[in-house]
Protein backbone atom coordinates (compact mmCIF):
# COMPACT_ATOMS: atom_id res chain seq x y z
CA UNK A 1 0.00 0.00 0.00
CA UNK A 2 1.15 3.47 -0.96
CA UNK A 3 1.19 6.73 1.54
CA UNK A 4 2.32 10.38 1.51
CA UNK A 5 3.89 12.07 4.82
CA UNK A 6 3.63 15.74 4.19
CA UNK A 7 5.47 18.54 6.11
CA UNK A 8 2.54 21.37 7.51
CA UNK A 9 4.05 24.74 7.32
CA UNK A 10 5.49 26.31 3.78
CA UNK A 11 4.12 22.91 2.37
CA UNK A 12 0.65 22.62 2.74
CA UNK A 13 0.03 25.84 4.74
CA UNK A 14 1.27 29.27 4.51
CA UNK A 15 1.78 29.54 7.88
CA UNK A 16 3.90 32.48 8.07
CA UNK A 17 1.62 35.29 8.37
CA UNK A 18 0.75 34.52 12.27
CA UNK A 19 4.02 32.66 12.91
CA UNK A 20 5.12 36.54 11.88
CA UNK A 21 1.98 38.62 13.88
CA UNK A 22 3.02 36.34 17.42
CA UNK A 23 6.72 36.99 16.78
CA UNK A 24 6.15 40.64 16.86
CA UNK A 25 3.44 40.53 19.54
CA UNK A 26 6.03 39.27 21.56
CA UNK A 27 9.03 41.98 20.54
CA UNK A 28 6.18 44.33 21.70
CA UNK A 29 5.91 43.22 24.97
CA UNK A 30 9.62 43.49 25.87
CA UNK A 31 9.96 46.85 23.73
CA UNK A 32 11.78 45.57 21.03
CA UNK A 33 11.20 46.70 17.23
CA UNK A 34 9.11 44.71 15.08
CA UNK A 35 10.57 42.54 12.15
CA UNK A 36 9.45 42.14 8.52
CA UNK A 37 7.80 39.28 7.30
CA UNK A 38 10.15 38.19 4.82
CA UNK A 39 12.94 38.23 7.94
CA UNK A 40 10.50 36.11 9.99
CA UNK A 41 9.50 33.59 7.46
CA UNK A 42 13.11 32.75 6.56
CA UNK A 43 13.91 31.78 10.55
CA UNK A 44 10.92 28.92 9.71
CA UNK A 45 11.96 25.47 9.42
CA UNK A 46 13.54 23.72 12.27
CA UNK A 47 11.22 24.16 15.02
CA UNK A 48 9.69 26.80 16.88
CA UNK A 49 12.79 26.94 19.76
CA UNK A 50 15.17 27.55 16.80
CA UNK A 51 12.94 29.98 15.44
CA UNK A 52 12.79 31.88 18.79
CA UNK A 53 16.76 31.62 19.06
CA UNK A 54 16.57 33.53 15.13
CA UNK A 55 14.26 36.46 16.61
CA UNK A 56 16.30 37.51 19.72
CA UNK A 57 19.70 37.13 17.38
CA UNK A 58 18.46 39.58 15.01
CA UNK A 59 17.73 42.12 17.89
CA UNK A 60 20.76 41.05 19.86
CA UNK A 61 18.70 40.09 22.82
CA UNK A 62 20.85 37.81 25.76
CA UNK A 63 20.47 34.20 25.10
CA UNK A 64 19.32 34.27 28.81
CA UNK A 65 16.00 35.43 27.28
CA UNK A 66 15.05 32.44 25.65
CA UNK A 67 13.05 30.40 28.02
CA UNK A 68 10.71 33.24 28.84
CA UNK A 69 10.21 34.59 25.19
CA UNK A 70 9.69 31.24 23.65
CA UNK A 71 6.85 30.87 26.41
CA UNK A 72 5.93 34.14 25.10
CA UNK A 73 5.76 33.56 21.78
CA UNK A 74 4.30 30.47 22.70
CA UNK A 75 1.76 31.61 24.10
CA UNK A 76 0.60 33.88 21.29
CA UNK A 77 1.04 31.28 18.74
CA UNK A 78 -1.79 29.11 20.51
CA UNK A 79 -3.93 31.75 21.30
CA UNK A 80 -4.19 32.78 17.54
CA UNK A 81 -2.64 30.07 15.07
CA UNK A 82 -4.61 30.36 12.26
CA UNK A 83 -6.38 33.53 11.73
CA UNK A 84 -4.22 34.74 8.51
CA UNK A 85 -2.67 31.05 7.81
CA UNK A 86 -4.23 29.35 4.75
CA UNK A 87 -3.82 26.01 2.46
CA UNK A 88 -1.47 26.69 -0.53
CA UNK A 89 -3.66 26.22 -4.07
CA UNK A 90 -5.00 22.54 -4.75
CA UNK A 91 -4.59 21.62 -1.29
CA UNK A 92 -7.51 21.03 -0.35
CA UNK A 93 -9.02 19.25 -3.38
CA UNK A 94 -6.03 17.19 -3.59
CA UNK A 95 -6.45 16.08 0.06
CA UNK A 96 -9.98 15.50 -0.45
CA UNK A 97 -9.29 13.08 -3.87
CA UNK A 98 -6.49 11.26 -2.25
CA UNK A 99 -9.03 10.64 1.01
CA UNK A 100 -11.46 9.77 -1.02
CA UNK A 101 -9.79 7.13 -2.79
CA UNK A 102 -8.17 5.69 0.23
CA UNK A 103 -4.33 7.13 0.02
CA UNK A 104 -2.89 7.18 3.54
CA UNK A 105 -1.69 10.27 4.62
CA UNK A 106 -0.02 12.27 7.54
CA UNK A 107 2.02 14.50 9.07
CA UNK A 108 5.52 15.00 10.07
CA UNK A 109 6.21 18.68 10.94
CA UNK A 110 8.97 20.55 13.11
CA UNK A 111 5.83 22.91 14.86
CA UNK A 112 4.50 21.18 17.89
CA UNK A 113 2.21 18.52 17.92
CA UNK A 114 -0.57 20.52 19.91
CA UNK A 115 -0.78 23.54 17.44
CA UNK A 116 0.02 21.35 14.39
CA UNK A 117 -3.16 19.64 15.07
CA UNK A 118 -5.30 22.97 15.91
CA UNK A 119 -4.46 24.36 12.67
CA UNK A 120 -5.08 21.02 10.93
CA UNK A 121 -8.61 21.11 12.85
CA UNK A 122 -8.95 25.35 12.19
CA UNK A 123 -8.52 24.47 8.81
CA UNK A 124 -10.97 21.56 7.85
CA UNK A 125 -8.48 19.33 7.61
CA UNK A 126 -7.68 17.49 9.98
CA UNK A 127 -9.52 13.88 9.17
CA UNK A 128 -7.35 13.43 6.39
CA UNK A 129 -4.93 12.86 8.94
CA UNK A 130 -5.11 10.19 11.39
CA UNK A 131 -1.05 11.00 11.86
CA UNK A 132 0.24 13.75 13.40
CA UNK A 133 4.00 13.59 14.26
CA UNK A 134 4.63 16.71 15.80
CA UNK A 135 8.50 18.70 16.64
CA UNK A 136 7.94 17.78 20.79
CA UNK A 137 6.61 14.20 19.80
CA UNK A 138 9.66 12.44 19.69
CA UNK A 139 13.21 13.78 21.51
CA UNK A 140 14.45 14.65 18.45
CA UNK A 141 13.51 16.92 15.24
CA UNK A 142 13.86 16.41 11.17
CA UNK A 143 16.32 16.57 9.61
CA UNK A 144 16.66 13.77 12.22
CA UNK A 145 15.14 10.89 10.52
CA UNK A 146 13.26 9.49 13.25
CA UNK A 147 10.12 11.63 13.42
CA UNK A 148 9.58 11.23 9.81
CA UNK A 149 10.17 6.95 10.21
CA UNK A 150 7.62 7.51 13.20
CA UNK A 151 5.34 8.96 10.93
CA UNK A 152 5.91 5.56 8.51
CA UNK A 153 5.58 3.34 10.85
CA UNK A 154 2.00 4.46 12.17
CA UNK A 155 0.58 5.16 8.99
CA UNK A 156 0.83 1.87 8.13
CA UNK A 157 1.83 2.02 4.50
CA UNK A 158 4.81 -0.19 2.81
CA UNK A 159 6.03 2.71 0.18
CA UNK A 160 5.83 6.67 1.39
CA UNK A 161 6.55 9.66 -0.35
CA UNK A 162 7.81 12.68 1.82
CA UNK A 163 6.58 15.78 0.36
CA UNK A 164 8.11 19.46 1.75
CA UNK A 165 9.37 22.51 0.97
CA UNK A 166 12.48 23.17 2.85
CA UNK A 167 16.57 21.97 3.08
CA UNK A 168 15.50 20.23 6.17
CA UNK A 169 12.47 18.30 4.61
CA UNK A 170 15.20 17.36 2.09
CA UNK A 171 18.11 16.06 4.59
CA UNK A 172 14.86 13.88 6.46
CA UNK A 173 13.84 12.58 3.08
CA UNK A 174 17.74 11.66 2.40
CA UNK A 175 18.19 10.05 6.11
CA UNK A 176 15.41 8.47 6.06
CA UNK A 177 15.84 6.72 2.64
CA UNK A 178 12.20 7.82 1.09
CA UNK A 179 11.64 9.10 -2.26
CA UNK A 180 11.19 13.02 -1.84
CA UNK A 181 8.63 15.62 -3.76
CA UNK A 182 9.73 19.06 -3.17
CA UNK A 183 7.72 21.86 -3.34
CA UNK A 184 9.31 24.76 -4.71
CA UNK A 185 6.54 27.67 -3.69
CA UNK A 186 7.18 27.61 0.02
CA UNK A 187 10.00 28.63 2.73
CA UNK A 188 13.23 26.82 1.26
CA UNK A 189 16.51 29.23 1.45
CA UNK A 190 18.44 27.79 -1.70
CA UNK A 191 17.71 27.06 -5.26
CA UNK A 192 15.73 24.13 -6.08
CA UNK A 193 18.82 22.69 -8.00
CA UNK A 194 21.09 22.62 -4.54
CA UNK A 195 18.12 20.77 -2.73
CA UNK A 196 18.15 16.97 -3.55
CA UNK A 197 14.72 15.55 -4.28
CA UNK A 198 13.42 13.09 -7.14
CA UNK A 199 10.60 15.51 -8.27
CA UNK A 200 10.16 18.94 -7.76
CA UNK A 201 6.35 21.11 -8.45
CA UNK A 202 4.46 23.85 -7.92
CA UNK A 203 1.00 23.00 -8.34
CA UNK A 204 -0.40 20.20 -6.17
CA UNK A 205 -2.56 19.40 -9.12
CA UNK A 206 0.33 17.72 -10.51
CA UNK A 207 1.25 15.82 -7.09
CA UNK A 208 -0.54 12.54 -7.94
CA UNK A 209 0.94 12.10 -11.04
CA UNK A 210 4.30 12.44 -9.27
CA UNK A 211 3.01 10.07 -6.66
CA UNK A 212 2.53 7.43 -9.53
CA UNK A 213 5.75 8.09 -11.53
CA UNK A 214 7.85 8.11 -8.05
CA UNK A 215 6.02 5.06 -6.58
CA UNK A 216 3.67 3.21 -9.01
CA UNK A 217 1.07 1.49 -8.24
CA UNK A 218 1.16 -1.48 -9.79
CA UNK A 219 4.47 -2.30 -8.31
């Protein structure tokens, strides 16, 4: 049986619009000036305590600071995760064909498992999903493999293709030995060409036809 593990934010989601709102929320708080959301969005990627580290390094705050922004930050994330977030195009009707026809599916994101699924449920999709490997469910994050052979093992399928956006959705697809769809229109840092991946695309219209070339399903 075939499944797909996607990656959540800058792959399915555009996520970067409240990641950004909560980051400055919290600069306001401790008087510190707001950042840009271009700034913000390239600090996404490897989990939300990295992405904390990023902010206070850009406006040279102590490293001492970290525990109590992050539960700042934290805090505003959960409070509002989803109000300017929103599925990239084909998303959703791709999710709902795949469902429909009985493809496996899940998750395997560096954002917590506790928002991940809120903004899975905020945004209608969360039944497609029976998976949710979050960056606090295991020890360790991607590009660590494990999370993303966690996310294997409990879907239950015998060939999985990784799909995600960024270098370290890359690196987990190459630990962990999968077959790896990148796509192009989200957070990565470096040109498609230095990332590797066995297909790349921009419209998820075109992701089941990579699904079949990658894994087929006859095989």
């Amino acid at each position: 049986m075939r499944g797909v593990v996607f990656d959540l934010d800058g792959t399915l989601i555009d996520s970067a619009p409240d990641i950004h709102a909560a980051v400055n929320r919290t600069l306001a708080e401790i008087g510190a000036e707001a950042l840009g959301l271009a700034e913000v969005t390239s600090f996404i990627g490897n989990g939300i305590p990295t992405l904390v580290e990023r902010v206070m390094r850009a406006r040279d705050l102590p490293a001492s600071d970290h525990p109590e922004l992050l539960a700042r930050f934290s805090g505003h994330y959960d409070a509002d995760p989803a109000t300017l977030t929103r599925p990239y195009r084909g998303v959703v009707d791709l999710l709902a064909g795949w469902s429909a026809a009985g493809v496996p599916m899940a998750i395997c994101t560096n954002k917590p498992e506790a928002p991940a699924r809120a903004i899975l449920n905020l945004m209608g999709m969360a039944a497609h999903f029976p998976v949710v490997v979050g960056g606090d469910t295991l020890p360790v994050r991607k590009p660590d493999p494990a999370p993303l052979h966690h996310a294997v093992e409990a879907l239950g399928a015998h060939r999985v293709l990784y799909v995600g956006d960024s270098e370290t959705d890359a690196e987990t697809a190459r630990r962990a030995g999968l077959p790896f769809a990148l796509f192009t229109e989200g957070y990565r840092k470096s040109p498609v060409a230095e990332l590797p991946h066995d297909m790349a695309f921009t419209d998820f219209a075109d992701l089941p036809g990579i699904l079949d070339r990658l894994l087929p399903a006859a095989a």
